[in-house]
PDB file of N, CA and C in Angstrom:
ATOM      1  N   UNK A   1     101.753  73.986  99.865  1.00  0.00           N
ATOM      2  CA  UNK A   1     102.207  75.354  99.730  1.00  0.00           C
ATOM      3  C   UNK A   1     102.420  76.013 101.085  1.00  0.00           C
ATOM      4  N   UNK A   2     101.859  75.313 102.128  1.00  0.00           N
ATOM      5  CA  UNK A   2     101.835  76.018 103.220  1.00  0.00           C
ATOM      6  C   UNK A   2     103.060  75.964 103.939  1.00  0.00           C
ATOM      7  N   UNK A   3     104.030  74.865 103.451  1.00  0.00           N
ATOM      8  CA  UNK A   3     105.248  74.161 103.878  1.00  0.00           C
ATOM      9  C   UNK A   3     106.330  75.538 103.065  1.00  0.00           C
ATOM     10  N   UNK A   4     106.198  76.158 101.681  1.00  0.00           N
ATOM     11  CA  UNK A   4     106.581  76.524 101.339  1.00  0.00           C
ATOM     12  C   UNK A   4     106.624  77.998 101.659  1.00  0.00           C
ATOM     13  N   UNK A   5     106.132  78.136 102.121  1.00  0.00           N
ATOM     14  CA  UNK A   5     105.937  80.101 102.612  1.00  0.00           C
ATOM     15  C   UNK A   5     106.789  80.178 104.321  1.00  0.00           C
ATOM     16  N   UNK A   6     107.282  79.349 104.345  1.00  0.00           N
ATOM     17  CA  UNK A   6     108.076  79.332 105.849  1.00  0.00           C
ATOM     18  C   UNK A   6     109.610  79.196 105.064  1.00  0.00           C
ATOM     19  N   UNK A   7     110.129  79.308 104.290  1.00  0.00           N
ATOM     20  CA  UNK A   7     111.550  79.104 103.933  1.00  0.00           C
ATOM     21  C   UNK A   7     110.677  80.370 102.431  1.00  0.00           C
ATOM     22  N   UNK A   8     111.809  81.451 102.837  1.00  0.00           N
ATOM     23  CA  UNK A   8     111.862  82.659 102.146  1.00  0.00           C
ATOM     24  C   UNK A   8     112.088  81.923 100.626  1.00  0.00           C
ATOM     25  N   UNK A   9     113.641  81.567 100.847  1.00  0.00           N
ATOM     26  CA  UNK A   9     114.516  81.194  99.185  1.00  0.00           C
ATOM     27  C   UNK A   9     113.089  80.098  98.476  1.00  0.00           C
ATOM     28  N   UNK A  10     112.569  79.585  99.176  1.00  0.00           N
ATOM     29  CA  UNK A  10     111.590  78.509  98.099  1.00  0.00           C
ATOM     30  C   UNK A  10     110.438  79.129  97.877  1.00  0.00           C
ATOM     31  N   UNK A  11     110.113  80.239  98.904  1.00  0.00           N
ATOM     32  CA  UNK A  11     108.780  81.090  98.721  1.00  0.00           C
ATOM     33  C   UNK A  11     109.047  81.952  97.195  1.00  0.00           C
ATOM     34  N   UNK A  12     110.839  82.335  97.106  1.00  0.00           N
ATOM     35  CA  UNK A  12     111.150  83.795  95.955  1.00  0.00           C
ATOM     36  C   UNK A  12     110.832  82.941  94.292  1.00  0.00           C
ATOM     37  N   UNK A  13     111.859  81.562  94.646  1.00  0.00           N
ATOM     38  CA  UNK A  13     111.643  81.010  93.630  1.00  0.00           C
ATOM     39  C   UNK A  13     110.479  79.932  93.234  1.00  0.00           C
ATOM     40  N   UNK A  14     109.392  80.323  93.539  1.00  0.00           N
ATOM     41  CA  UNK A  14     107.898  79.427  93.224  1.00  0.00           C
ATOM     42  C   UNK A  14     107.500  80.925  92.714  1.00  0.00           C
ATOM     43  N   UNK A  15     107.695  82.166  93.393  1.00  0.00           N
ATOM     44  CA  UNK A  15     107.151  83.269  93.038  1.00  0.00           C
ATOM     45  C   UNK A  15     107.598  84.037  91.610  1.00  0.00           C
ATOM     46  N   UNK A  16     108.797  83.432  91.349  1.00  0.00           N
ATOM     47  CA  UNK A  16     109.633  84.101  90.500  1.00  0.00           C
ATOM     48  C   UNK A  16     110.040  83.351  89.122  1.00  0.00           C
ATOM     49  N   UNK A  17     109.157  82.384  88.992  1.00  0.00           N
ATOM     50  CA  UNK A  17     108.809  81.601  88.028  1.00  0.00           C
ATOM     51  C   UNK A  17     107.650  80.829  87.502  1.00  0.00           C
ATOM     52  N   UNK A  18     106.881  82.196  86.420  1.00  0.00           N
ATOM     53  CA  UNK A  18     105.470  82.138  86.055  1.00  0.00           C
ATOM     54  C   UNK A  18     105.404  80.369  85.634  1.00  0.00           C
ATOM     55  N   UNK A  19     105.909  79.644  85.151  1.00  0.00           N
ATOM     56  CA  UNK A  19     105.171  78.827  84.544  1.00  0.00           C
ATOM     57  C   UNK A  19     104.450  77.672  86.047  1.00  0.00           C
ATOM     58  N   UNK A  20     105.148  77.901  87.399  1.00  0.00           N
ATOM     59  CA  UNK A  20     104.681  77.345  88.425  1.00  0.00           C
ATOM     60  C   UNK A  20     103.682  77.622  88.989  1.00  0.00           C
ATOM     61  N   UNK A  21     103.349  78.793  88.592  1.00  0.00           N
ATOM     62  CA  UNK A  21     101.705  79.334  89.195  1.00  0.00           C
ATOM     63  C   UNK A  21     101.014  79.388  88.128  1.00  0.00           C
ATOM     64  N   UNK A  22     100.752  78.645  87.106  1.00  0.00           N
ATOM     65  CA  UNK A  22      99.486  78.272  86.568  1.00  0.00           C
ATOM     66  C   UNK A  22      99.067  76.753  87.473  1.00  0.00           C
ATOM     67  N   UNK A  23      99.451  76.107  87.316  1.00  0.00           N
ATOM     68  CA  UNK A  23      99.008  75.160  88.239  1.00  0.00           C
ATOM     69  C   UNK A  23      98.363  75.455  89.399  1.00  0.00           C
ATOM     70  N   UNK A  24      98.911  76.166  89.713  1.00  0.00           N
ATOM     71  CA  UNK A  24      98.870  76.577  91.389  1.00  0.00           C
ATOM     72  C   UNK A  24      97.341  77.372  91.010  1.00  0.00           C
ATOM     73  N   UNK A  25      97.245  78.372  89.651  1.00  0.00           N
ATOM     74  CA  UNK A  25      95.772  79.087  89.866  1.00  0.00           C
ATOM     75  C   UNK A  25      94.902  77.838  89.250  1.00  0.00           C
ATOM     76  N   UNK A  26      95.200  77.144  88.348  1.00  0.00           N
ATOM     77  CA  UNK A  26      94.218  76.052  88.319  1.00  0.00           C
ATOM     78  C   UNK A  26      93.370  75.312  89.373  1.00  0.00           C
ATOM     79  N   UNK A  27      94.074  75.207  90.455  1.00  0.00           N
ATOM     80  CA  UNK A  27      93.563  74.853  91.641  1.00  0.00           C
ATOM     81  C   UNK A  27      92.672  75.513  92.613  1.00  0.00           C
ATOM     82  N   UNK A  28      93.091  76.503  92.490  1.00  0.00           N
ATOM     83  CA  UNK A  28      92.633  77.665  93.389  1.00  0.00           C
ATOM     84  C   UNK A  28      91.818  78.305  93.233  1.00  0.00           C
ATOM     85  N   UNK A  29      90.139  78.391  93.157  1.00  0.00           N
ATOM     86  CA  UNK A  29      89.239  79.023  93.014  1.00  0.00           C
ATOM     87  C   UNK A  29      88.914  79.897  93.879  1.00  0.00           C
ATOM     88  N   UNK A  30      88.696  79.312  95.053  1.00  0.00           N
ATOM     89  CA  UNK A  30      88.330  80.280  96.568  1.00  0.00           C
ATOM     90  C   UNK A  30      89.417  80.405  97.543  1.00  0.00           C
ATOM     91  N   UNK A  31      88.343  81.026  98.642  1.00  0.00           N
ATOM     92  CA  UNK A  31      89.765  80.963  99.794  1.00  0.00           C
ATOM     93  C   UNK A  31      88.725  81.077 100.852  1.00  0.00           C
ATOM     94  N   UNK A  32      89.644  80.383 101.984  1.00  0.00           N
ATOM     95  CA  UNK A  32      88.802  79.750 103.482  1.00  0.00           C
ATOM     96  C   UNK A  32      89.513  80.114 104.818  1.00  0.00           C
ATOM     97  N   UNK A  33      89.666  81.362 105.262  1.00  0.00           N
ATOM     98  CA  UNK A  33      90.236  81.197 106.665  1.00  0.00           C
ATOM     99  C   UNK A  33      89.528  81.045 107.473  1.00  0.00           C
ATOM    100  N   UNK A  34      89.799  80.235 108.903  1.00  0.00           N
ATOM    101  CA  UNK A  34      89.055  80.033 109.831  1.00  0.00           C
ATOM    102  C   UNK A  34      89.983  80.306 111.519  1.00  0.00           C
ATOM    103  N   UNK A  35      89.531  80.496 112.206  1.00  0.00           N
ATOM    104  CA  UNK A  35      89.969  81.255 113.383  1.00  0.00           C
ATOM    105  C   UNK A  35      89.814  79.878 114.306  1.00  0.00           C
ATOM    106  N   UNK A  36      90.547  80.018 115.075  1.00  0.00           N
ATOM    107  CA  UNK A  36      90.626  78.306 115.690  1.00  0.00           C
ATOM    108  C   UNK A  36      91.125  78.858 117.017  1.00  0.00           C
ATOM    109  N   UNK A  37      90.013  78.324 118.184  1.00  0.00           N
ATOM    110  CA  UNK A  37      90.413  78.646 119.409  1.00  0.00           C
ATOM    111  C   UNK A  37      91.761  77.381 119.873  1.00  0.00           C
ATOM    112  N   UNK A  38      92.742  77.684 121.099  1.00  0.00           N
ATOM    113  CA  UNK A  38      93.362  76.618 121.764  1.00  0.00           C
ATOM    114  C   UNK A  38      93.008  75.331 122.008  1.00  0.00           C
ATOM    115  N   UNK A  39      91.320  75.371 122.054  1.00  0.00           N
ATOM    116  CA  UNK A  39      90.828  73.975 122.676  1.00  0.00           C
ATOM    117  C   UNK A  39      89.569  73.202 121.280  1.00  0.00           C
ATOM    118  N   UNK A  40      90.364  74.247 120.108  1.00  0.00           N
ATOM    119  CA  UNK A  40      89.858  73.451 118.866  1.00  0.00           C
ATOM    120  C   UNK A  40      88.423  74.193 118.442  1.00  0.00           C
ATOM    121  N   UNK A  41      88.016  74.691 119.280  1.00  0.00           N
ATOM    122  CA  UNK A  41      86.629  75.564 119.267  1.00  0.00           C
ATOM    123  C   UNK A  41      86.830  76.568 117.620  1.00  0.00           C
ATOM    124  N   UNK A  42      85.624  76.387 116.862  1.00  0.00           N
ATOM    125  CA  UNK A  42      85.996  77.686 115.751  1.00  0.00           C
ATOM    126  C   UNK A  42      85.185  78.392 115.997  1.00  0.00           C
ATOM    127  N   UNK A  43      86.245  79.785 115.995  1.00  0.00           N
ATOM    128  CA  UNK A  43      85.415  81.745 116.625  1.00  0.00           C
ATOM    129  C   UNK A  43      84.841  82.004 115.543  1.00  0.00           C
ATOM    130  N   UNK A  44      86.023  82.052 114.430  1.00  0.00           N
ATOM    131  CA  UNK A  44      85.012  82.491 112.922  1.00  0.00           C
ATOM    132  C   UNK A  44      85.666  81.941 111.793  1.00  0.00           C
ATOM    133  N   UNK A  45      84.953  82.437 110.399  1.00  0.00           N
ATOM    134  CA  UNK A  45      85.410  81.571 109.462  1.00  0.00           C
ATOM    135  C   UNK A  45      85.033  82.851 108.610  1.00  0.00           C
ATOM    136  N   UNK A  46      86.089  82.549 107.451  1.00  0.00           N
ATOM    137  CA  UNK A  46      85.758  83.395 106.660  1.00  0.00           C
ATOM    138  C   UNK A  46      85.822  82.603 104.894  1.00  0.00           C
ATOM    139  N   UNK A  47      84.997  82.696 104.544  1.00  0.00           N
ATOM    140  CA  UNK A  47      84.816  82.023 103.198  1.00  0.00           C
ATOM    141  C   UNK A  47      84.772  82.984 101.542  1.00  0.00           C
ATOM    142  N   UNK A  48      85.348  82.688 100.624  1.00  0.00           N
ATOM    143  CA  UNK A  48      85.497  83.065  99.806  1.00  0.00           C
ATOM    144  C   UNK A  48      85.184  82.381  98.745  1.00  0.00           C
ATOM    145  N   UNK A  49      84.360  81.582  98.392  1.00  0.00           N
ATOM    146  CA  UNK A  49      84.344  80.269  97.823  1.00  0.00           C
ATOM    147  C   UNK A  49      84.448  80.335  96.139  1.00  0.00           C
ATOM    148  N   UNK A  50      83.838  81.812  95.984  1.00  0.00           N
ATOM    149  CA  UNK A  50      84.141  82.014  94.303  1.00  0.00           C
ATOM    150  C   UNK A  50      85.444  82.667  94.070  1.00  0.00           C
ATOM    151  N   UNK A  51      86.583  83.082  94.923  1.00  0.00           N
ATOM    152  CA  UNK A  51      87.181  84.040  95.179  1.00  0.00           C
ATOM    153  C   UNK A  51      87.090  85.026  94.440  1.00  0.00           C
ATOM    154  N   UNK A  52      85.758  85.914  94.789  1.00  0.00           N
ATOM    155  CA  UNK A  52      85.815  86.592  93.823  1.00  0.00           C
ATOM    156  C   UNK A  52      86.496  88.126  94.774  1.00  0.00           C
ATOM    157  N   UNK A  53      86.891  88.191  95.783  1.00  0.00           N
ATOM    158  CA  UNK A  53      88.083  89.117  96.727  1.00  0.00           C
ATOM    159  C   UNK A  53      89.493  88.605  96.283  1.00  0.00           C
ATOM    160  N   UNK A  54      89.669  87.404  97.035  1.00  0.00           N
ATOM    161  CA  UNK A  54      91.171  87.363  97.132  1.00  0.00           C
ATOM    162  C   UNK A  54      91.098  85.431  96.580  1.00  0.00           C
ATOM    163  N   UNK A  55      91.870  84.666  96.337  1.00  0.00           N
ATOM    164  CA  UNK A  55      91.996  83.749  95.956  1.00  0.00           C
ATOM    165  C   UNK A  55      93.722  83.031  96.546  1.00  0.00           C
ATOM    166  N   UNK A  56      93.329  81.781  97.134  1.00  0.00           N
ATOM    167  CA  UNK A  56      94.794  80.778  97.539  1.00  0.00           C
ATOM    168  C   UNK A  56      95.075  81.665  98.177  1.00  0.00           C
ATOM    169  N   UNK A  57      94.951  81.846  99.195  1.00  0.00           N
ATOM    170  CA  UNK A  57      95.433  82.286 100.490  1.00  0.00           C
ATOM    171  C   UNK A  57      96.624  81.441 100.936  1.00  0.00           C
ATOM    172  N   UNK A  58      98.108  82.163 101.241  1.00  0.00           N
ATOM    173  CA  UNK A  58      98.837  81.282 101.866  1.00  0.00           C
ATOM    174  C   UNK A  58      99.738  81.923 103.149  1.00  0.00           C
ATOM    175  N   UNK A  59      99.253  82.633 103.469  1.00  0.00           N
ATOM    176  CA  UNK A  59      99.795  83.450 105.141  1.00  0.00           C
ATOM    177  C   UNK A  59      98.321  84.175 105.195  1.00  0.00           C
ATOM    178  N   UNK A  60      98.305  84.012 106.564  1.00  0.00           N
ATOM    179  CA  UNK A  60      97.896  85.079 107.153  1.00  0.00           C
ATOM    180  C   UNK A  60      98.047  85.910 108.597  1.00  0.00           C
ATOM    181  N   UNK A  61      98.387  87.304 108.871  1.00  0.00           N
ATOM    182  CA  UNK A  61      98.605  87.750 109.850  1.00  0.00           C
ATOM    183  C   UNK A  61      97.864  88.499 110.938  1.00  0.00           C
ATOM    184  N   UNK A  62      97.535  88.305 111.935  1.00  0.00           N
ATOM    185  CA  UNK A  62      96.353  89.269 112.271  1.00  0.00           C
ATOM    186  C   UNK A  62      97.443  90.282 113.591  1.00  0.00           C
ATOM    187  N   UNK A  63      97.006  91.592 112.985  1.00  0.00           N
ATOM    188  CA  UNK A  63      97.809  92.485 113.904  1.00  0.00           C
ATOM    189  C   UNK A  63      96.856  93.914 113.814  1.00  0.00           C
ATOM    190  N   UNK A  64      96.800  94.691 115.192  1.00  0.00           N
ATOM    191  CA  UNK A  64      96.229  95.603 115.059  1.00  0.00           C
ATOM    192  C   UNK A  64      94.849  95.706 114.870  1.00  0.00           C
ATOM    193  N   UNK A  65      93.608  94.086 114.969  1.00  0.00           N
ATOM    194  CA  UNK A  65      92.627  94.405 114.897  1.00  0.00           C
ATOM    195  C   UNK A  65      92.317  93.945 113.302  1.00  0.00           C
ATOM    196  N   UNK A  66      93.102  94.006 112.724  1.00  0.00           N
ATOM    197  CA  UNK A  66      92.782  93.243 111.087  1.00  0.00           C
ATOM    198  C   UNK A  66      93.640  91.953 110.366  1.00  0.00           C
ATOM    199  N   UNK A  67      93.025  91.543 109.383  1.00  0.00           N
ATOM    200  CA  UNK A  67      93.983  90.538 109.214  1.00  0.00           C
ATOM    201  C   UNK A  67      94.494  90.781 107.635  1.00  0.00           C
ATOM    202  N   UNK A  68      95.831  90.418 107.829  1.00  0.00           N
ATOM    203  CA  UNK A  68      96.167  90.803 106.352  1.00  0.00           C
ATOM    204  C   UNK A  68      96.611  89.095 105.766  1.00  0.00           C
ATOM    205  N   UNK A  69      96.009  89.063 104.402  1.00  0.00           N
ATOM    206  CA  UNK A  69      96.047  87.939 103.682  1.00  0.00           C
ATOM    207  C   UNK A  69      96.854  87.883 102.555  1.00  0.00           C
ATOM    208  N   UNK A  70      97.888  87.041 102.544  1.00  0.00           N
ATOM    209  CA  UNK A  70      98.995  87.161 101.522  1.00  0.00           C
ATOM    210  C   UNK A  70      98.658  85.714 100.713  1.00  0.00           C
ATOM    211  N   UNK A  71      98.820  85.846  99.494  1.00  0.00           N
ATOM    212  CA  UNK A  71      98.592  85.115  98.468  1.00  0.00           C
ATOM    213  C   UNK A  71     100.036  85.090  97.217  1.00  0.00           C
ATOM    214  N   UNK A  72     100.300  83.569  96.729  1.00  0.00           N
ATOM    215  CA  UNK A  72     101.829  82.978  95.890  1.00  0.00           C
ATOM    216  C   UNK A  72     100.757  83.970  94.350  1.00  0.00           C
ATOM    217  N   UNK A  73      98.994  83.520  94.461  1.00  0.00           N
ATOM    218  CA  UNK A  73      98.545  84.197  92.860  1.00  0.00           C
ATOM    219  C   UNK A  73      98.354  85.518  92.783  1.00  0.00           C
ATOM    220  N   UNK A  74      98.615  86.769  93.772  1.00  0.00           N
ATOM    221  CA  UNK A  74      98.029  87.944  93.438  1.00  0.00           C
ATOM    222  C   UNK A  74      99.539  88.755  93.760  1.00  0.00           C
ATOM    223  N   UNK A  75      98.816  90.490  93.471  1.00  0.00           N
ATOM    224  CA  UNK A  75      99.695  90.788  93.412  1.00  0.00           C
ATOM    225  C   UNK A  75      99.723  91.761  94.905  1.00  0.00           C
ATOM    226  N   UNK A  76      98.969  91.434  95.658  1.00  0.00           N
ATOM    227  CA  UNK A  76      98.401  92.524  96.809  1.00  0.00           C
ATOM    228  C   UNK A  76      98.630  91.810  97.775  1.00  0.00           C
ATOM    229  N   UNK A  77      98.450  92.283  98.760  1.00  0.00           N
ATOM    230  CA  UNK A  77      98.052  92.107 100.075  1.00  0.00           C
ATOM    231  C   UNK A  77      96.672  92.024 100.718  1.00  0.00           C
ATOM    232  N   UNK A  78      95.809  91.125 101.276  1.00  0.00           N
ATOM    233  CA  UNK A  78      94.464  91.566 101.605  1.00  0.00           C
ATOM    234  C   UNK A  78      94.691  92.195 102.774  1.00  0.00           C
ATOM    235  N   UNK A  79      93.566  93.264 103.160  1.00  0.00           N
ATOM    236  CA  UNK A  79      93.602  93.637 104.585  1.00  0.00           C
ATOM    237  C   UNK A  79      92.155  93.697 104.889  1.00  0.00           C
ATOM    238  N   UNK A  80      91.517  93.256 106.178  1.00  0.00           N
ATOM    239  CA  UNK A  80      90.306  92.636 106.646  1.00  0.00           C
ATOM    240  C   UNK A  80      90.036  93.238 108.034  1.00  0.00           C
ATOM    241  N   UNK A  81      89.134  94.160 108.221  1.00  0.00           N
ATOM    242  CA  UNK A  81      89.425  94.389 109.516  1.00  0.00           C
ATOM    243  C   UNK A  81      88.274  93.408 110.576  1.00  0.00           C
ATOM    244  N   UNK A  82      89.042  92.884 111.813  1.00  0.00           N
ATOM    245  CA  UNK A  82      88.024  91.801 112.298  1.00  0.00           C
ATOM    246  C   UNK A  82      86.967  92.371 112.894  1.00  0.00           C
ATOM    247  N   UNK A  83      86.254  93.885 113.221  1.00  0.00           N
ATOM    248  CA  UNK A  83      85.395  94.300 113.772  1.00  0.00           C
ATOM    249  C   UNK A  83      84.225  94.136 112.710  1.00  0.00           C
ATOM    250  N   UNK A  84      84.549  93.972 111.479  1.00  0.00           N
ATOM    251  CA  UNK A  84      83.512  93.557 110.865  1.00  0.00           C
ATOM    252  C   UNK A  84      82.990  92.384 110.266  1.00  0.00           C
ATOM    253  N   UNK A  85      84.003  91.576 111.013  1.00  0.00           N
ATOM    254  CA  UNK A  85      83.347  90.029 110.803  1.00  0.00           C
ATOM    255  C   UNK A  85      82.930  88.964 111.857  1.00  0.00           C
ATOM    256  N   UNK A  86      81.741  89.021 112.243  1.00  0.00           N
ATOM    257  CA  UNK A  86      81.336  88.307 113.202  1.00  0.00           C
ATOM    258  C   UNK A  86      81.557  87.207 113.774  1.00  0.00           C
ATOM    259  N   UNK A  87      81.441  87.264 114.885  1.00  0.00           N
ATOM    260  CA  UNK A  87      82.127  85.699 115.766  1.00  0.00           C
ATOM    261  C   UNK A  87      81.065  84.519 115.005  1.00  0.00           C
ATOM    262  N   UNK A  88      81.467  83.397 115.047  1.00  0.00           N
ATOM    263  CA  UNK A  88      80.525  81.927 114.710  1.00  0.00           C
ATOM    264  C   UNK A  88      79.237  82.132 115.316  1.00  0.00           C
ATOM    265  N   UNK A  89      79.041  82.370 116.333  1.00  0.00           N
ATOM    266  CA  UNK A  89      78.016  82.149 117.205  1.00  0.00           C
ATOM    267  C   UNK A  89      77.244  83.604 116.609  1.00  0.00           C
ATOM    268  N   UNK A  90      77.179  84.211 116.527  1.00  0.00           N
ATOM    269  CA  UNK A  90      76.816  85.581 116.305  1.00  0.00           C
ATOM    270  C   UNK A  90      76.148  85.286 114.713  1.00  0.00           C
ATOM    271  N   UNK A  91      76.910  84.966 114.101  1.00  0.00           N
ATOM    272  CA  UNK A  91      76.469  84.454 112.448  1.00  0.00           C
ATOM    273  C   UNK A  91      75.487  83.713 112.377  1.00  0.00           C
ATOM    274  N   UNK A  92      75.739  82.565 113.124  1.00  0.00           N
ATOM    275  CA  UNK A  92      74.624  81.439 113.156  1.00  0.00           C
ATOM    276  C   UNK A  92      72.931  81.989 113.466  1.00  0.00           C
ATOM    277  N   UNK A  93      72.313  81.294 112.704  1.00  0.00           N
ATOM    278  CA  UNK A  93      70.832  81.954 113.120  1.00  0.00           C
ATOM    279  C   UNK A  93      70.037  80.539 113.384  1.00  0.00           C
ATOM    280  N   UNK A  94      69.113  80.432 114.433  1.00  0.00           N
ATOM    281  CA  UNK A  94      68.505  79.533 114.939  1.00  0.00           C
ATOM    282  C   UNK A  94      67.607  78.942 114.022  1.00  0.00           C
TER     283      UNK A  94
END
């Protein structure tokens, strides 16, 4: 799906024909972004595992300090602001 959200015309028509996203929510329980430094290092992660927020995440944009999460199963937009989600290292407890 991730191949598919980079070409608009295949993004409208996966979107624009319910019987293709049952499959697609069958699959999709949670959702997992993770923040990935240049040299492979991960800053943070963000887990959703029951999705019980947002579910199948398939863009995401970070602008302005938040990240907004676009999904093929919902009907919204997520918006996340990153001051309230802690770096890896910061999370971790000894």
């Amino acid at each position: 799906m991730d191949l598919i959200t980079r070409w608009t015309l295949a993004k409208r028509v996966v979107a624009s024909i319910p019987a293709l996203h049952e499959p697609i929510k069958a699959t999709a329980k949670g959702a997992m972004v993770a923040q990935v430094s240049e040299d492979g290092e991960i800053i943070r992660v963000l887990d959703d595992s029951q999705g019980k927020v947002i579910h199948f995440i398939t863009s995401v944009t970070e602008f302005d300090g938040h990240l907004f999460l676009g999904s093929l199963s919902t009907n919204f937009v997520g918006k996340l602001s990153l001051a309230k989600v802690p770096h890896v290292h910061a999370a971790v407890s000894s």
